[in-house]
N, C-alpha and C. Protein backbone atom coordinates (compact mmCIF):
# COMPACT_ATOMS: atom_id res chain seq x y z
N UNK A 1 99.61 -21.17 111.63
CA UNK A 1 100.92 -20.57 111.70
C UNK A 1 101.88 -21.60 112.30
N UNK A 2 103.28 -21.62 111.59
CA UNK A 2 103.77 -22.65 111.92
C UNK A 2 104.69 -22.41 113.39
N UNK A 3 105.34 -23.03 113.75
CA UNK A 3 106.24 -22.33 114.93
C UNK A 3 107.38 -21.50 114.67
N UNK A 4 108.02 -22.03 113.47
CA UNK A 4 108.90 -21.07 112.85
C UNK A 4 108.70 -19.76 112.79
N UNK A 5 107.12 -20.00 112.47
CA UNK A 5 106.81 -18.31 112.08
C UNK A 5 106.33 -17.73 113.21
N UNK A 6 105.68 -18.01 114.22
CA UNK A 6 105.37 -17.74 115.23
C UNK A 6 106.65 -17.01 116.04
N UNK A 7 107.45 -17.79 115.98
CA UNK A 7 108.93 -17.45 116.22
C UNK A 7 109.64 -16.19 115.90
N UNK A 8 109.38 -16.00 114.40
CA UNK A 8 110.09 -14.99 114.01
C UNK A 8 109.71 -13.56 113.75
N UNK A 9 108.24 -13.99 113.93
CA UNK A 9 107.07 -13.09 114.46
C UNK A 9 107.16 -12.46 115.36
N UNK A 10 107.29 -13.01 116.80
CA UNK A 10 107.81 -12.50 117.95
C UNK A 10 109.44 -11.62 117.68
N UNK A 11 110.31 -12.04 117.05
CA UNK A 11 111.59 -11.81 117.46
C UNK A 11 111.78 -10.66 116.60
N UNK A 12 110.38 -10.08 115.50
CA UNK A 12 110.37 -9.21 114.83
C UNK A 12 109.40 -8.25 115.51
N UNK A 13 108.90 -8.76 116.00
CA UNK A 13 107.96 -7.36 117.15
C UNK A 13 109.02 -6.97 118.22
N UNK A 14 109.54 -8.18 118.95
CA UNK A 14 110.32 -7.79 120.39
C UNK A 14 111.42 -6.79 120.03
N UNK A 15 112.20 -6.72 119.29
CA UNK A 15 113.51 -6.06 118.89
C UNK A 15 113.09 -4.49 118.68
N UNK A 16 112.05 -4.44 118.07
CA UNK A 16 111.86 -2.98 118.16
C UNK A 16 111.51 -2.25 119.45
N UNK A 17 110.85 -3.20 119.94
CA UNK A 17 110.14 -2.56 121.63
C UNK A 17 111.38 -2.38 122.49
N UNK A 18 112.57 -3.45 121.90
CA UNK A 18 113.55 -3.22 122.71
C UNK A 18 114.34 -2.12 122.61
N UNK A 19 114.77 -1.64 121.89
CA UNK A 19 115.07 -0.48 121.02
C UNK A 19 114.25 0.57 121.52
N UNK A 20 113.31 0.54 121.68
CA UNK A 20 112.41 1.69 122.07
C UNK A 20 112.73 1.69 123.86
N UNK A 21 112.56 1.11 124.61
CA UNK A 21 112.86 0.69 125.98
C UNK A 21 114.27 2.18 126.22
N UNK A 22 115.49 1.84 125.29
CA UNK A 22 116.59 2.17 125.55
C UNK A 22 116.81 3.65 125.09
N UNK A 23 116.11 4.05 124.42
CA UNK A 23 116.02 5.07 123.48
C UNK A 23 114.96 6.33 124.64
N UNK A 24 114.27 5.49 125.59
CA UNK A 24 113.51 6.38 126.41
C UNK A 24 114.67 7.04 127.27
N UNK A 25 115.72 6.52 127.49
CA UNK A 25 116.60 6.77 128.71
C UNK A 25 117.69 7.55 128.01
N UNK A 26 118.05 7.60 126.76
CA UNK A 26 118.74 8.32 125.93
C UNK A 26 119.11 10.21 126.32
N UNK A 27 120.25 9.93 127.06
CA UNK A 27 120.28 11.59 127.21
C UNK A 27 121.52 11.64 128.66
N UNK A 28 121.84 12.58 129.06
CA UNK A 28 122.81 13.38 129.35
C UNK A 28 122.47 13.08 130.82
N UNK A 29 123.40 12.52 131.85
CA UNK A 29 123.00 12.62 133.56
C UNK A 29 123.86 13.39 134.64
N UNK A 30 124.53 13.76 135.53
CA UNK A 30 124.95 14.01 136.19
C UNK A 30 125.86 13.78 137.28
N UNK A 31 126.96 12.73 136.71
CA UNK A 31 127.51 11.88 138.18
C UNK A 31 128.35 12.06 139.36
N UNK A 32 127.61 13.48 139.34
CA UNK A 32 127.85 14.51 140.79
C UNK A 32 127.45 16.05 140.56
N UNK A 33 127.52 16.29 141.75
CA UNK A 33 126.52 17.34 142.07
C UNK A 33 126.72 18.99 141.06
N UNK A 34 128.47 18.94 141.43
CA UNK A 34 128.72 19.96 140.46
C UNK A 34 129.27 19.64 138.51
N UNK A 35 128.75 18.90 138.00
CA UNK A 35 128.93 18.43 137.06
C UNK A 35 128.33 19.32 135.88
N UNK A 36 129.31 20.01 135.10
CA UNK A 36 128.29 21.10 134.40
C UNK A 36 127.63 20.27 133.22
N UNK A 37 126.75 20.81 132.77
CA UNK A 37 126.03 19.99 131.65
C UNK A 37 126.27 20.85 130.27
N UNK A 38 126.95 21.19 129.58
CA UNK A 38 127.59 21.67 128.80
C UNK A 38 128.08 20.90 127.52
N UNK A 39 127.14 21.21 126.61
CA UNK A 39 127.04 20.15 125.51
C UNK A 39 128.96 20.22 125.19
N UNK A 40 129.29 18.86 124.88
CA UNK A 40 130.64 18.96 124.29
C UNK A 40 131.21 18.38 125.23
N UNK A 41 131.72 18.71 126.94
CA UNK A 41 131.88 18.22 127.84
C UNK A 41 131.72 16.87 128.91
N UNK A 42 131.96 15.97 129.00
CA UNK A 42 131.84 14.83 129.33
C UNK A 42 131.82 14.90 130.77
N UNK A 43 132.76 15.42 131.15
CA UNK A 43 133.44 15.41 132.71
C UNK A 43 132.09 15.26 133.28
N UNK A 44 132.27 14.37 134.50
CA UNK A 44 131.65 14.39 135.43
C UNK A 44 129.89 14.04 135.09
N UNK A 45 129.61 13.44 133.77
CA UNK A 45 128.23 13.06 132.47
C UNK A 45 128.27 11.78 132.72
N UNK A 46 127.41 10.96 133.00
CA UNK A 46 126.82 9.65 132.39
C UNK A 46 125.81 10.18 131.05
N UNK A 47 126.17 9.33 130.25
CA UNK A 47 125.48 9.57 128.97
C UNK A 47 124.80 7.71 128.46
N UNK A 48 123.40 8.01 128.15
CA UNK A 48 123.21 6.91 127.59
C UNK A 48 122.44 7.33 126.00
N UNK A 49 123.06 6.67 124.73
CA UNK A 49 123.20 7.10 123.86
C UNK A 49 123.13 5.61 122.86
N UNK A 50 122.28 5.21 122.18
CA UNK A 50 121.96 3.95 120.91
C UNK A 50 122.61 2.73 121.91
N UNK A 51 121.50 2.45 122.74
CA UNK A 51 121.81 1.22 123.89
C UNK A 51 122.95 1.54 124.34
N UNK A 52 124.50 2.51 124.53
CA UNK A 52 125.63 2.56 124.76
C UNK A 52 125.16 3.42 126.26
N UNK A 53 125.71 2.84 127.24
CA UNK A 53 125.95 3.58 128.62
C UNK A 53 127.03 3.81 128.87
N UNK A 54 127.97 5.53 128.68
CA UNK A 54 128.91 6.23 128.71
C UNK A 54 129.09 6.52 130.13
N UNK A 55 130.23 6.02 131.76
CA UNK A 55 130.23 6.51 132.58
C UNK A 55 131.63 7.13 132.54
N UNK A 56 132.13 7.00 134.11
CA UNK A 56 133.48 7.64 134.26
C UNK A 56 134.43 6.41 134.11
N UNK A 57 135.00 6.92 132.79
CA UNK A 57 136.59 6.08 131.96
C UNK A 57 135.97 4.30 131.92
N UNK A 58 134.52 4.47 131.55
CA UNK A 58 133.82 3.38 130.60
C UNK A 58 132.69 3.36 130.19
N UNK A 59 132.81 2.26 129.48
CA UNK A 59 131.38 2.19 128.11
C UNK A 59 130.57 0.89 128.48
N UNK A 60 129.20 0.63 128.66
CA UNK A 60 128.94 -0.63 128.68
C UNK A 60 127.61 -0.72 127.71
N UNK A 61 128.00 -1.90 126.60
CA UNK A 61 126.33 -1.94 125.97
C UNK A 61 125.44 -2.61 126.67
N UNK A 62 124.22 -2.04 126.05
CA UNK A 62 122.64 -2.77 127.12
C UNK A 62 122.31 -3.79 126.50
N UNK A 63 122.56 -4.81 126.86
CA UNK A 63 122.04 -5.85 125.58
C UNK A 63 120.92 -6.22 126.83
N UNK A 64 120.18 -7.34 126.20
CA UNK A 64 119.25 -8.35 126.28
C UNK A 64 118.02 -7.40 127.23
N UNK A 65 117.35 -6.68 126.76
CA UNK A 65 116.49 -5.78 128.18
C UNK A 65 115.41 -6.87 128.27
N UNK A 66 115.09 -6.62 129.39
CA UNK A 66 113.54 -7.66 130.37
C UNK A 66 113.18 -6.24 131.17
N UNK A 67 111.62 -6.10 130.68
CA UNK A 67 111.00 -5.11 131.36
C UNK A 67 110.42 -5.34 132.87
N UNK A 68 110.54 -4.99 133.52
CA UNK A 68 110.17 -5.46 135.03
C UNK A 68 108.84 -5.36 135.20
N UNK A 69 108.03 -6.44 135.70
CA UNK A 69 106.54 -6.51 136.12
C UNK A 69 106.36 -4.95 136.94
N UNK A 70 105.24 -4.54 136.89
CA UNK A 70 104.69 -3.42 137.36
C UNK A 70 105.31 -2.21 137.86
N UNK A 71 106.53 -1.88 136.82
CA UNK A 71 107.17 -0.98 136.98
C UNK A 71 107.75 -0.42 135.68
N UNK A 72 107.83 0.54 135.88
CA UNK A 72 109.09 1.45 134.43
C UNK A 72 110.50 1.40 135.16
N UNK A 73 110.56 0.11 134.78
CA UNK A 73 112.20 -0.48 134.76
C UNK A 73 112.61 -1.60 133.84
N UNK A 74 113.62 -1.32 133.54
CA UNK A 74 114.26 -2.28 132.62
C UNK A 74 115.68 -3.09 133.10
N UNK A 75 115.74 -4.37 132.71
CA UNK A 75 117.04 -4.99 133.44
C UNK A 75 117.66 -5.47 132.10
N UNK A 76 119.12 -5.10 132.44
CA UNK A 76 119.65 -5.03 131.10
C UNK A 76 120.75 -5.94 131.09
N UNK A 77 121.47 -6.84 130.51
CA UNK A 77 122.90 -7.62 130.80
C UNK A 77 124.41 -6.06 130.34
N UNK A 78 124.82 -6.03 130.82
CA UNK A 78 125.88 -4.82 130.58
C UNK A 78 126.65 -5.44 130.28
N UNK A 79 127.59 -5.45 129.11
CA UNK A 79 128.53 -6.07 128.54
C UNK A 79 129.66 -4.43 128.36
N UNK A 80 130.60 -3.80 129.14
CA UNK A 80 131.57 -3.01 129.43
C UNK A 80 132.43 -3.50 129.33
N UNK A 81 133.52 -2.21 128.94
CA UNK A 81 135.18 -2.19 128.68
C UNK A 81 135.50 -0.84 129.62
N UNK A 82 136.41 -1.09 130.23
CA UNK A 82 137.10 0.20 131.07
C UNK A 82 138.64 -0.30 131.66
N UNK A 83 139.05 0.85 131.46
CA UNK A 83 140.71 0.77 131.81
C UNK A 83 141.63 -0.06 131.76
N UNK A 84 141.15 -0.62 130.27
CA UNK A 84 141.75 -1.87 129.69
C UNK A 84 141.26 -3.16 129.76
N UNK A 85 139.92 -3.07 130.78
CA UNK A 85 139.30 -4.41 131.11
C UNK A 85 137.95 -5.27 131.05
N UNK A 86 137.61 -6.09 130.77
CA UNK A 86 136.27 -5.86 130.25
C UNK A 86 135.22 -6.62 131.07
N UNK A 87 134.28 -6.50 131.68
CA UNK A 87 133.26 -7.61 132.14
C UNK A 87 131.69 -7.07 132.36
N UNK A 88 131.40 -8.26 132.87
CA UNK A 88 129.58 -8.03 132.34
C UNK A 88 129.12 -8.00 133.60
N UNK A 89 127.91 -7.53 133.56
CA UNK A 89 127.18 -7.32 134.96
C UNK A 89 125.54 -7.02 134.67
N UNK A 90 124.96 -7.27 135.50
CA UNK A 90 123.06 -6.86 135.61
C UNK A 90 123.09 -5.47 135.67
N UNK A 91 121.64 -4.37 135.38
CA UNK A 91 121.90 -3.68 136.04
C UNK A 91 120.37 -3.32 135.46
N UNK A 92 120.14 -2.97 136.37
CA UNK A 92 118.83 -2.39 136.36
C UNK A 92 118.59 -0.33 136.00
N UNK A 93 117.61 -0.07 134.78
CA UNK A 93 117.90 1.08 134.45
C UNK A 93 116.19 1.88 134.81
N UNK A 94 115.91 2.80 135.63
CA UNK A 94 114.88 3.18 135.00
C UNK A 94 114.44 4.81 135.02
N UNK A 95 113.37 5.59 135.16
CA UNK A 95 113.72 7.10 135.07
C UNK A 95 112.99 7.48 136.42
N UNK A 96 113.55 8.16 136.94
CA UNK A 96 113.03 8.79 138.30
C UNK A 96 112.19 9.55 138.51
N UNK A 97 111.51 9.88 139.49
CA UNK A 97 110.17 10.62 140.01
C UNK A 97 110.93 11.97 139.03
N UNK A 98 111.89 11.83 139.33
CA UNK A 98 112.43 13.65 138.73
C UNK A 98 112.37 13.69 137.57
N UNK A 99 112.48 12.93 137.09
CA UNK A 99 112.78 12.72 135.68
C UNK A 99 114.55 12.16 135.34
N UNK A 100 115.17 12.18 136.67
CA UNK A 100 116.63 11.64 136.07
C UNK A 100 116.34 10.15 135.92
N UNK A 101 117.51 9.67 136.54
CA UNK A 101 117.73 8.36 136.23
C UNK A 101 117.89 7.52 137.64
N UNK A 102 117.56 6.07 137.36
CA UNK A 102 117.96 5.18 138.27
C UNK A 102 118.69 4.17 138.20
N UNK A 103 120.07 3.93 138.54
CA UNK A 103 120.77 2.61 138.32
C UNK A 103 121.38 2.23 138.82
N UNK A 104 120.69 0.79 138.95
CA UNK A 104 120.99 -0.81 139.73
C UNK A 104 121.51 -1.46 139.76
N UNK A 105 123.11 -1.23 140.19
CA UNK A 105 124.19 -2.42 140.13
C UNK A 105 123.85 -3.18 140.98
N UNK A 106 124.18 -4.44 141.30
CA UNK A 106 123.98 -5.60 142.23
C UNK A 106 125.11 -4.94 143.38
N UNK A 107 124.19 -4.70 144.47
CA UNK A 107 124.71 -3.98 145.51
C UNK A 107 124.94 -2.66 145.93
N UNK A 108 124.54 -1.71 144.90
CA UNK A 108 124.38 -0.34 144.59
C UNK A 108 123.40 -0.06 144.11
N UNK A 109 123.25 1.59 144.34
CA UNK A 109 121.78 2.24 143.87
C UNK A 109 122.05 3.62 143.68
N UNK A 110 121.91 4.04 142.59
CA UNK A 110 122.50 5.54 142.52
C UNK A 110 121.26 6.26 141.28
N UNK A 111 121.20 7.85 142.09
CA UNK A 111 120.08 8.78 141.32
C UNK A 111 120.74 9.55 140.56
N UNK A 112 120.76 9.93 139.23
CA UNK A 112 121.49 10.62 138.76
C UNK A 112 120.30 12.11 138.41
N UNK A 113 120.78 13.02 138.37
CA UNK A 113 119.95 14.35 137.73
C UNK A 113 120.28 14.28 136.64
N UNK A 114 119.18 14.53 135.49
CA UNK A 114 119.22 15.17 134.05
C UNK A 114 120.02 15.96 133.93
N UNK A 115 120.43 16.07 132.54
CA UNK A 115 120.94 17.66 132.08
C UNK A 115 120.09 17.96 131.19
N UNK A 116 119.51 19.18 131.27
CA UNK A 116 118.11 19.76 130.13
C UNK A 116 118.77 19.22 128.87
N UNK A 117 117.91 19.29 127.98
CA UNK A 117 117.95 18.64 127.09
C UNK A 117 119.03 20.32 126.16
N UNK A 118 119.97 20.35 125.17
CA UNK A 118 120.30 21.61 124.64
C UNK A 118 119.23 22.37 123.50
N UNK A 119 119.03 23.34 123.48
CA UNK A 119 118.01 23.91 122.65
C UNK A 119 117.74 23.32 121.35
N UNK A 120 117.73 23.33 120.30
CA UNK A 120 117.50 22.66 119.30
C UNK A 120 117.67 23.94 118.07
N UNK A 121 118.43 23.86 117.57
CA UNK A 121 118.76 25.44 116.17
C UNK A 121 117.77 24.69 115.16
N UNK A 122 117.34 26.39 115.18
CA UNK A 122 116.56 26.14 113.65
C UNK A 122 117.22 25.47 112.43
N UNK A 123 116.43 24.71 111.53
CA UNK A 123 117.23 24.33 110.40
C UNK A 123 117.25 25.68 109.13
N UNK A 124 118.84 26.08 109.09
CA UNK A 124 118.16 26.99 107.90
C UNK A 124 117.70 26.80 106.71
N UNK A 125 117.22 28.12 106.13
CA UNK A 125 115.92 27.89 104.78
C UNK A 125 116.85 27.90 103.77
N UNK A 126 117.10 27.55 102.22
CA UNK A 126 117.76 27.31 101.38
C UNK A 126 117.82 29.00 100.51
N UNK A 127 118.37 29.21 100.29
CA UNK A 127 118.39 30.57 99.74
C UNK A 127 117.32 30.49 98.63
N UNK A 128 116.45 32.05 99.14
CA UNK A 128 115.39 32.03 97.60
C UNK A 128 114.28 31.43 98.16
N UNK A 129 114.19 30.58 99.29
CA UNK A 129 112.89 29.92 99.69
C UNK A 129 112.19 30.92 100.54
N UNK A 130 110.98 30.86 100.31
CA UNK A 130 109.63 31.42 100.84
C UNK A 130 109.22 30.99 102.25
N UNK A 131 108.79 31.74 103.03
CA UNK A 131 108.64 30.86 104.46
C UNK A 131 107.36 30.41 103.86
N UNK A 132 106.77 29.13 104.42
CA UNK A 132 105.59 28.51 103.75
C UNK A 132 104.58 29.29 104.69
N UNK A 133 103.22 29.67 103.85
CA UNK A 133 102.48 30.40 104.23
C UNK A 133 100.96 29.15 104.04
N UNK A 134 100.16 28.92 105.22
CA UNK A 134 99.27 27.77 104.94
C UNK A 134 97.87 28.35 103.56
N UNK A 135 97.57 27.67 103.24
CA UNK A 135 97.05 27.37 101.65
C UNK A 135 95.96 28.70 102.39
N UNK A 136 95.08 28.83 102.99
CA UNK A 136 93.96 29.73 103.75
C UNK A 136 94.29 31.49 103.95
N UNK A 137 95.93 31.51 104.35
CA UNK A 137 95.91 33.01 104.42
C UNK A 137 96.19 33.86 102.71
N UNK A 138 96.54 32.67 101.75
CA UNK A 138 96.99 33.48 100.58
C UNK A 138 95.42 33.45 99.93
N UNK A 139 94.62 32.74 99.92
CA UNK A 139 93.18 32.09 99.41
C UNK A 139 92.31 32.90 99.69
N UNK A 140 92.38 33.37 101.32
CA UNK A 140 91.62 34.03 101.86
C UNK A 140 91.46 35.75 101.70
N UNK A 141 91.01 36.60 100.76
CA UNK A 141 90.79 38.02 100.59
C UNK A 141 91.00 38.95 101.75
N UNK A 142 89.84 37.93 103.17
CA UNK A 142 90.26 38.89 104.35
C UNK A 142 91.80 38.76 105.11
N UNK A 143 92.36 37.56 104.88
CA UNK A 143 93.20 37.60 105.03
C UNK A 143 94.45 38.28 104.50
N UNK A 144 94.58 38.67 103.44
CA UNK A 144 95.51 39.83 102.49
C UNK A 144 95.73 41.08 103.17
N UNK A 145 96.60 41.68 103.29
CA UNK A 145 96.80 43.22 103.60
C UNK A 145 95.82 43.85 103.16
N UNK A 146 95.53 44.50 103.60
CA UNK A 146 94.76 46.08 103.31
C UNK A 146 95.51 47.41 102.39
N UNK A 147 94.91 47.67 101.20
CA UNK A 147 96.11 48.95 101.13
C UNK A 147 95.63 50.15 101.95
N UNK A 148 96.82 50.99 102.68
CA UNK A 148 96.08 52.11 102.88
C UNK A 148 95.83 53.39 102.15
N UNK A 149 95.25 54.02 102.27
CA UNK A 149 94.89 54.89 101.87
C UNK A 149 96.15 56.16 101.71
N UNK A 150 96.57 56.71 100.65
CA UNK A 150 98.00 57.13 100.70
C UNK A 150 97.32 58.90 100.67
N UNK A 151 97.93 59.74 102.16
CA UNK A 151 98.30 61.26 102.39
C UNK A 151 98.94 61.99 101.74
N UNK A 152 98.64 63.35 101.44
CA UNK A 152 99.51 64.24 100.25
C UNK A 152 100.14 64.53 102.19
N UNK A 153 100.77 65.75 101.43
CA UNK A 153 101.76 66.46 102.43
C UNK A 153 101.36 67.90 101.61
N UNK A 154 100.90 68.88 102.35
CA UNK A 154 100.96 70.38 102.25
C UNK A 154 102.13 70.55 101.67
């Protein structure tokens, strides 16, 4: 294998793992105590969403992640825009004993709480469709209704 390929080998495995890294942390936080979690609503939400970290009145992407030796943490370069201004910073991301979040500005340390995840709606069935019934209960004789036995009336 040449180095080229060795190369591009790696840079075709790493990119997905990285992707995956960011995608664990994907979801809805809390950046204070009374912050309702109310799908639609932002106020008072850190949201991290396709590498994008949504806080209060800014956005910063996660580029370049490095997974931290013997830990579930990730260190990310933050490349942000807010209130007209833009700059980059470290920051360390990872998920908490609770399940929220942890993040590591250089000189700060802040826990955020989850917001449950929102229920998930059924997808509806197309008109005319059958709920699928597995191949065993239609196959199966004992499985079929029973007819009953039909009563006169006096």
């Amino acid at each position: 294998m040449t180095p080229a390929t060795k190369l591009l080998t790696f840079l075709l495995c790493a990119a997905p793992a990285a992707q995956i890294q960011a995608q664990a942390l994907d979801g809805r936080y809390k950046l204070t105590e009374t912050a309702q979690c109310i799908p639609g609503a932002d106020d008072g939400i850190l949201r991290i969403e396709d590498d994008i970290l949504y806080g209060a009145e800014a956005r910063c992407r996660m580029t370049n992640p490095l997974d931290v030796t013997d830990m579930d943490a990730t260190l990310y370069d933050m490349v942000c825009l807010g209130e007209g201004t833009g700059w980059q910073e470290r920051a360390l991301l990872m998920r908490a004993a609770t399940g929220g979040l942890i993040l590591v500005w250089d000189g700060y340390a802040f826990e955020y709480e989850a917001c449950p995840a929102p229920p998930k709606r059924p997808t509806p069935r197309p008109e005319g469709s059958a709920p699928d019934l597995p191949v065993s209960m239609s196959a199966d004789p004992a499985m079929r209704p029973r007819p009953r036995p039909l009563t006169t009336r006096d």
